[in-house]
PDB file of N, CA and C in Angstrom:
ATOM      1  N   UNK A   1     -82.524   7.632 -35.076  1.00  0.00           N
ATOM      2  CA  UNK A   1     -82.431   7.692 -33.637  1.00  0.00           C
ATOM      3  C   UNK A   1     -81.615   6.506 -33.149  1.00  0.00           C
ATOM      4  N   UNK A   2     -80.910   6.614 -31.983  1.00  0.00           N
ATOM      5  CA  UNK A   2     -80.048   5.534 -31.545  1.00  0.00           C
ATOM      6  C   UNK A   2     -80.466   5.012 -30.440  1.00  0.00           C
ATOM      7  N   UNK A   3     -80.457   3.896 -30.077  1.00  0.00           N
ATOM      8  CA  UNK A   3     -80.953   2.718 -29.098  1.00  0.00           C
ATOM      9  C   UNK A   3     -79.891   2.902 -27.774  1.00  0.00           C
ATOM     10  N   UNK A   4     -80.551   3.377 -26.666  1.00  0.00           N
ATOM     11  CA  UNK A   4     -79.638   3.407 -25.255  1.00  0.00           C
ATOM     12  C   UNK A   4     -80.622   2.496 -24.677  1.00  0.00           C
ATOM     13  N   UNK A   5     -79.236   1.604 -24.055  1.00  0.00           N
ATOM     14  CA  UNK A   5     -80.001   0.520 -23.183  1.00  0.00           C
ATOM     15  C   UNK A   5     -79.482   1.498 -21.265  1.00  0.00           C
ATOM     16  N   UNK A   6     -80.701   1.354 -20.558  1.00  0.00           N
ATOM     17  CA  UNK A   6     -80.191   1.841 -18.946  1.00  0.00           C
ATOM     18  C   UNK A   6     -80.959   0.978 -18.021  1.00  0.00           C
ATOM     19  N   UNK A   7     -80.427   0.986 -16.666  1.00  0.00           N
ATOM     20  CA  UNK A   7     -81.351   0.259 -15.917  1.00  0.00           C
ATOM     21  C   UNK A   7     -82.104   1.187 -15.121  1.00  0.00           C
ATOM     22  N   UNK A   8     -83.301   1.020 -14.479  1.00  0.00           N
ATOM     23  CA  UNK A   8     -83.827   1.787 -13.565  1.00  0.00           C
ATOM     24  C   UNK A   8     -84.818   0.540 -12.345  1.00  0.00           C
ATOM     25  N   UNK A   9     -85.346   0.725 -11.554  1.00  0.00           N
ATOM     26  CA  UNK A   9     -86.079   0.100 -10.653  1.00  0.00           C
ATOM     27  C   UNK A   9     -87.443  -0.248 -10.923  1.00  0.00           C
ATOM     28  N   UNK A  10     -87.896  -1.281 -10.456  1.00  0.00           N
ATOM     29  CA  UNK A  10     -88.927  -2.064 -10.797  1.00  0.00           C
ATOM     30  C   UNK A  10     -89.987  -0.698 -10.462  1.00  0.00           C
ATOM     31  N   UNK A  11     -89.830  -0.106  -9.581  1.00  0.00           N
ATOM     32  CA  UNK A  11     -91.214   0.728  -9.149  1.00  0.00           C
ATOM     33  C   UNK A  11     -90.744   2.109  -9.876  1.00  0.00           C
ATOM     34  N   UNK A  12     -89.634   2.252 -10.537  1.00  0.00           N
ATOM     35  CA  UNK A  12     -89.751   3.381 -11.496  1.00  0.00           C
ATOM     36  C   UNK A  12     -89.896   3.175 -13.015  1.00  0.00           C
ATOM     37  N   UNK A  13     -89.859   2.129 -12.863  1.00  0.00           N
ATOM     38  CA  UNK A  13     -90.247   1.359 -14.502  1.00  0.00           C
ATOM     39  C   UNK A  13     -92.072   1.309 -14.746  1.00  0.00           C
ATOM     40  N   UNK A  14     -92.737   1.045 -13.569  1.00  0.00           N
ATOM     41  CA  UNK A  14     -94.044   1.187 -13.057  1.00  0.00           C
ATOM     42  C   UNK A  14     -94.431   2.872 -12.798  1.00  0.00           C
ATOM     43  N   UNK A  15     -93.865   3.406 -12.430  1.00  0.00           N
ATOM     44  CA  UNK A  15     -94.116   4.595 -12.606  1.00  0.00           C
ATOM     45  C   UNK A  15     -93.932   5.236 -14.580  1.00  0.00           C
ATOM     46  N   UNK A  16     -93.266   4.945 -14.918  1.00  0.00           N
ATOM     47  CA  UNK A  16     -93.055   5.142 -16.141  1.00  0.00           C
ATOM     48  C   UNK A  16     -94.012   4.743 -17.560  1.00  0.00           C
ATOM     49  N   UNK A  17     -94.256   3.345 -16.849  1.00  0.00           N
ATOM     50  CA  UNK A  17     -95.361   2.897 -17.628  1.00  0.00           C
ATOM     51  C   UNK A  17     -96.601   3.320 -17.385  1.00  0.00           C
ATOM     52  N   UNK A  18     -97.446   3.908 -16.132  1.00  0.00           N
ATOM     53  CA  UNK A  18     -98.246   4.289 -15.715  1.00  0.00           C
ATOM     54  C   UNK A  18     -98.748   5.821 -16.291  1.00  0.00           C
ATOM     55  N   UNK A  19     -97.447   6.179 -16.886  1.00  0.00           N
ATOM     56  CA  UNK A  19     -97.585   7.627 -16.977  1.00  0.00           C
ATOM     57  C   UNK A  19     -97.929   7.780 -18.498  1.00  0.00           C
ATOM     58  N   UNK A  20     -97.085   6.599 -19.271  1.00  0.00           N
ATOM     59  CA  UNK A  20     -96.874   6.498 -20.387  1.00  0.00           C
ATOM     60  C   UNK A  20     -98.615   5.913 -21.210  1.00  0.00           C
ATOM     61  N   UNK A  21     -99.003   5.490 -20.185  1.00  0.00           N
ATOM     62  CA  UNK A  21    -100.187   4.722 -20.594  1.00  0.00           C
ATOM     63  C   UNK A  21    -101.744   6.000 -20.279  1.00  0.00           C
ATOM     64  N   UNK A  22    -101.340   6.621 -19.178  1.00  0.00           N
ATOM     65  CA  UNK A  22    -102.387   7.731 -18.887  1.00  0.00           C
ATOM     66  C   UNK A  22    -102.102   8.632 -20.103  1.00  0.00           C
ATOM     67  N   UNK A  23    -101.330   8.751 -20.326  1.00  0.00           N
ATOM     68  CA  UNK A  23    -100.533  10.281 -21.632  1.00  0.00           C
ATOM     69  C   UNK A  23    -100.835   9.781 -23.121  1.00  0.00           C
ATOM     70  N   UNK A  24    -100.751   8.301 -23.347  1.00  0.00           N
ATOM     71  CA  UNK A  24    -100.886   7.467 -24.802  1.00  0.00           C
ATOM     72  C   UNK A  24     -99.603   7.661 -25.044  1.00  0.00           C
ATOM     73  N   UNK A  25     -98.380   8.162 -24.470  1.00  0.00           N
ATOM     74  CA  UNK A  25     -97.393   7.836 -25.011  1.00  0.00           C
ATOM     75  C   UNK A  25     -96.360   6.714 -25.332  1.00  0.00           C
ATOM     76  N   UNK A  26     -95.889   6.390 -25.465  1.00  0.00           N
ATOM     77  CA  UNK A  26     -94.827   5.304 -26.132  1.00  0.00           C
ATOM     78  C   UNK A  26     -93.757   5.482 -24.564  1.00  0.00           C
ATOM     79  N   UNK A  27     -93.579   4.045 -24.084  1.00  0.00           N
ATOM     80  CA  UNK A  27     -92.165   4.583 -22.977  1.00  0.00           C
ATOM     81  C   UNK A  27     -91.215   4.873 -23.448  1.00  0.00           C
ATOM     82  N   UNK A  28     -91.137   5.163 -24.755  1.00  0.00           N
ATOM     83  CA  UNK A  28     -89.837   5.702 -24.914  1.00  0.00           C
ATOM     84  C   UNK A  28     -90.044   7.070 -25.015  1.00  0.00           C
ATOM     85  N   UNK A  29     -91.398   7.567 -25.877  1.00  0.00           N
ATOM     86  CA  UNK A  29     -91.390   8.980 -25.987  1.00  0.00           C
ATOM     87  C   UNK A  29     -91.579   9.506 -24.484  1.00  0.00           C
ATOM     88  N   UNK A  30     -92.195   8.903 -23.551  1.00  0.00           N
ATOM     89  CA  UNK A  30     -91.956   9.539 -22.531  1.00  0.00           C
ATOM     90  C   UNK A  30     -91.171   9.780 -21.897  1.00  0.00           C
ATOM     91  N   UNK A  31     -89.515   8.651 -21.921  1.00  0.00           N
ATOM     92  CA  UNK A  31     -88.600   8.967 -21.164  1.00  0.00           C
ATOM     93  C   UNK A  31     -87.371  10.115 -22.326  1.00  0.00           C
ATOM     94  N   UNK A  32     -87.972  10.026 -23.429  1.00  0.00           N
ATOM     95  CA  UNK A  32     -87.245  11.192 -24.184  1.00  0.00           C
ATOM     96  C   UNK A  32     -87.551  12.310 -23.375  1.00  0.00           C
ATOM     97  N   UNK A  33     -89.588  12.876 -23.341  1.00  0.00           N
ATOM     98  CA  UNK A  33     -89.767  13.903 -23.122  1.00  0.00           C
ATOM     99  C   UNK A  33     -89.264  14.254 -21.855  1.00  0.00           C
ATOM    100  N   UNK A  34     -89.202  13.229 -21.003  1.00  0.00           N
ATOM    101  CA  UNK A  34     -89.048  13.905 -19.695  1.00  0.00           C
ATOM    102  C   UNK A  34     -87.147  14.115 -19.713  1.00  0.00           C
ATOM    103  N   UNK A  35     -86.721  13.486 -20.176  1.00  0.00           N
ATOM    104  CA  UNK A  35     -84.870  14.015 -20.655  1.00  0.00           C
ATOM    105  C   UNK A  35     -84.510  15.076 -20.938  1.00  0.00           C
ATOM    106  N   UNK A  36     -85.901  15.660 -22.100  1.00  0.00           N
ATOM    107  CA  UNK A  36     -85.568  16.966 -22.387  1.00  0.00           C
ATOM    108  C   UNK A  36     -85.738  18.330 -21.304  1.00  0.00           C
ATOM    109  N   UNK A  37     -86.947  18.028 -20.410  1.00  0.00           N
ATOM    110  CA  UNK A  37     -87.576  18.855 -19.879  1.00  0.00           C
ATOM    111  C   UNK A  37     -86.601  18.710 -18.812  1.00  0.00           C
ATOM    112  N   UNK A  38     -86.204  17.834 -18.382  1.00  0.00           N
ATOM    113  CA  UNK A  38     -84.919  17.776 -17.745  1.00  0.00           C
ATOM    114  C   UNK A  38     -83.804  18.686 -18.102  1.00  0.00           C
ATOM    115  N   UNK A  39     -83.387  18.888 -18.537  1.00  0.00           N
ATOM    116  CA  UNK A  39     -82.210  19.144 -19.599  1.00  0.00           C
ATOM    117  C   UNK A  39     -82.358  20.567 -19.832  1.00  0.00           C
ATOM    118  N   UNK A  40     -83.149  21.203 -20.430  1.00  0.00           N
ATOM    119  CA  UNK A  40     -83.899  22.399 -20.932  1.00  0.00           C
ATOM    120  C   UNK A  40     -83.837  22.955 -19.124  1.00  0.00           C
ATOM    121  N   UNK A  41     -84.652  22.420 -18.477  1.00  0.00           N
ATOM    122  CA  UNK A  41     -84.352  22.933 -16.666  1.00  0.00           C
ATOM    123  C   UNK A  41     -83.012  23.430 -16.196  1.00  0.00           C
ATOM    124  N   UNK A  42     -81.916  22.220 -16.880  1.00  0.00           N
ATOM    125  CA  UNK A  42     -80.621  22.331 -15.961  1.00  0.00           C
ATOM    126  C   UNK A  42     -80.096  23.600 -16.673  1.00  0.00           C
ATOM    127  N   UNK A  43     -80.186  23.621 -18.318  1.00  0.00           N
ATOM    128  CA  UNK A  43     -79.693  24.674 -19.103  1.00  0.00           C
ATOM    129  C   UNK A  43     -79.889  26.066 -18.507  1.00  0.00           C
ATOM    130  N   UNK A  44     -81.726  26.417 -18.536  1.00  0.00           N
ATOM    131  CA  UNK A  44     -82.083  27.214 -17.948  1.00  0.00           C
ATOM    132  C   UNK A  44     -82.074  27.562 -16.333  1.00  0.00           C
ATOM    133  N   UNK A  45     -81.541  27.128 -15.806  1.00  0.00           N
ATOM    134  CA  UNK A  45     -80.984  27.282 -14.476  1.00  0.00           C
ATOM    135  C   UNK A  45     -79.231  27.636 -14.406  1.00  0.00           C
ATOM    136  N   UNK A  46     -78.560  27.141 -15.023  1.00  0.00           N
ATOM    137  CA  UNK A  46     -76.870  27.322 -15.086  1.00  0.00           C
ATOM    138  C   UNK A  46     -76.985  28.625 -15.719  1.00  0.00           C
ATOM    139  N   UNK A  47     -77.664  29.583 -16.881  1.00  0.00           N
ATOM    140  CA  UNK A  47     -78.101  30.627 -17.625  1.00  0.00           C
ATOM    141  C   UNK A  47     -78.650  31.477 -16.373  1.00  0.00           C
ATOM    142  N   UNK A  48     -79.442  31.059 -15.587  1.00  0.00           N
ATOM    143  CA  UNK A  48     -79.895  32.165 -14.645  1.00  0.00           C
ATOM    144  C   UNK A  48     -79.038  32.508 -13.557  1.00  0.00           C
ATOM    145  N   UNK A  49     -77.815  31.627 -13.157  1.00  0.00           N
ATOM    146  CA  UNK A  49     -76.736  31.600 -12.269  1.00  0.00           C
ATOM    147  C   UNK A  49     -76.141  32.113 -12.552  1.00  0.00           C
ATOM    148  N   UNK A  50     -75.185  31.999 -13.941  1.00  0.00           N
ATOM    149  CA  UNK A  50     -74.714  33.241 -14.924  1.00  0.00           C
ATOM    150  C   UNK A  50     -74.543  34.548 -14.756  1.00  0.00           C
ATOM    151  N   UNK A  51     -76.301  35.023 -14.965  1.00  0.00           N
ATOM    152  CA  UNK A  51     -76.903  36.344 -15.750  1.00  0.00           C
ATOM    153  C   UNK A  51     -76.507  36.808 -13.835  1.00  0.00           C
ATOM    154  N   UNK A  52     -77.155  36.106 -13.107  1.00  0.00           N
ATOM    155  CA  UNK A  52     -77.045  36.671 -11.814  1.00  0.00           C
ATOM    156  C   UNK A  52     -74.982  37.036 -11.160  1.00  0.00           C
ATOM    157  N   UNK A  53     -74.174  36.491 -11.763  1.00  0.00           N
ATOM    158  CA  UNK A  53     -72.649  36.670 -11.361  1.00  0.00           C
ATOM    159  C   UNK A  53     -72.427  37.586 -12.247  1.00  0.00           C
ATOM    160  N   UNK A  54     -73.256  37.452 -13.376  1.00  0.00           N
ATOM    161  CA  UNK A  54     -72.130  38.767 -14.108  1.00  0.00           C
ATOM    162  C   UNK A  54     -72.830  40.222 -14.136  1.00  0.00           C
ATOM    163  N   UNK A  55     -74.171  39.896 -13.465  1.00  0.00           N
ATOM    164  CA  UNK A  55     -74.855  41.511 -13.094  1.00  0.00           C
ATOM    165  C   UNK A  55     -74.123  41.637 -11.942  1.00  0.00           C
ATOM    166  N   UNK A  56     -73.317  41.237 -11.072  1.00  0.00           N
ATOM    167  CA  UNK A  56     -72.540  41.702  -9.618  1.00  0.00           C
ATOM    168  C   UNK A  56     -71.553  42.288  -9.643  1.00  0.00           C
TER     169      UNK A  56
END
């Protein structure tokens, strides 16, 4: 796995840790998971925009 350094805000870094600590996850596995679920969203949304132009 490869090391990304990013910045984010003191009260979203607190949000992050808060979440990470209710869940037992690692802040990193949490800001993976939420990247993906991110990601997987945008995919599955550009796919449903798609399916909807080329049924017209």
């Amino acid at each position: 796995m490869r090391v990304v350094t990013f910045k984010i805000s003191e009260e979203l870094l607190e949000m992050v840790d808060t979440l990470a600590q209710a869940t037992g996850l690692s802040r990193s596995a949490l800001i993976r998971r939420a990247l993906i679920l991110l990601l997987k969203g945008e995919v599955e949304d550009r796919l449903h925009v798609e399916r909807k132009v080329f049924k017209a």
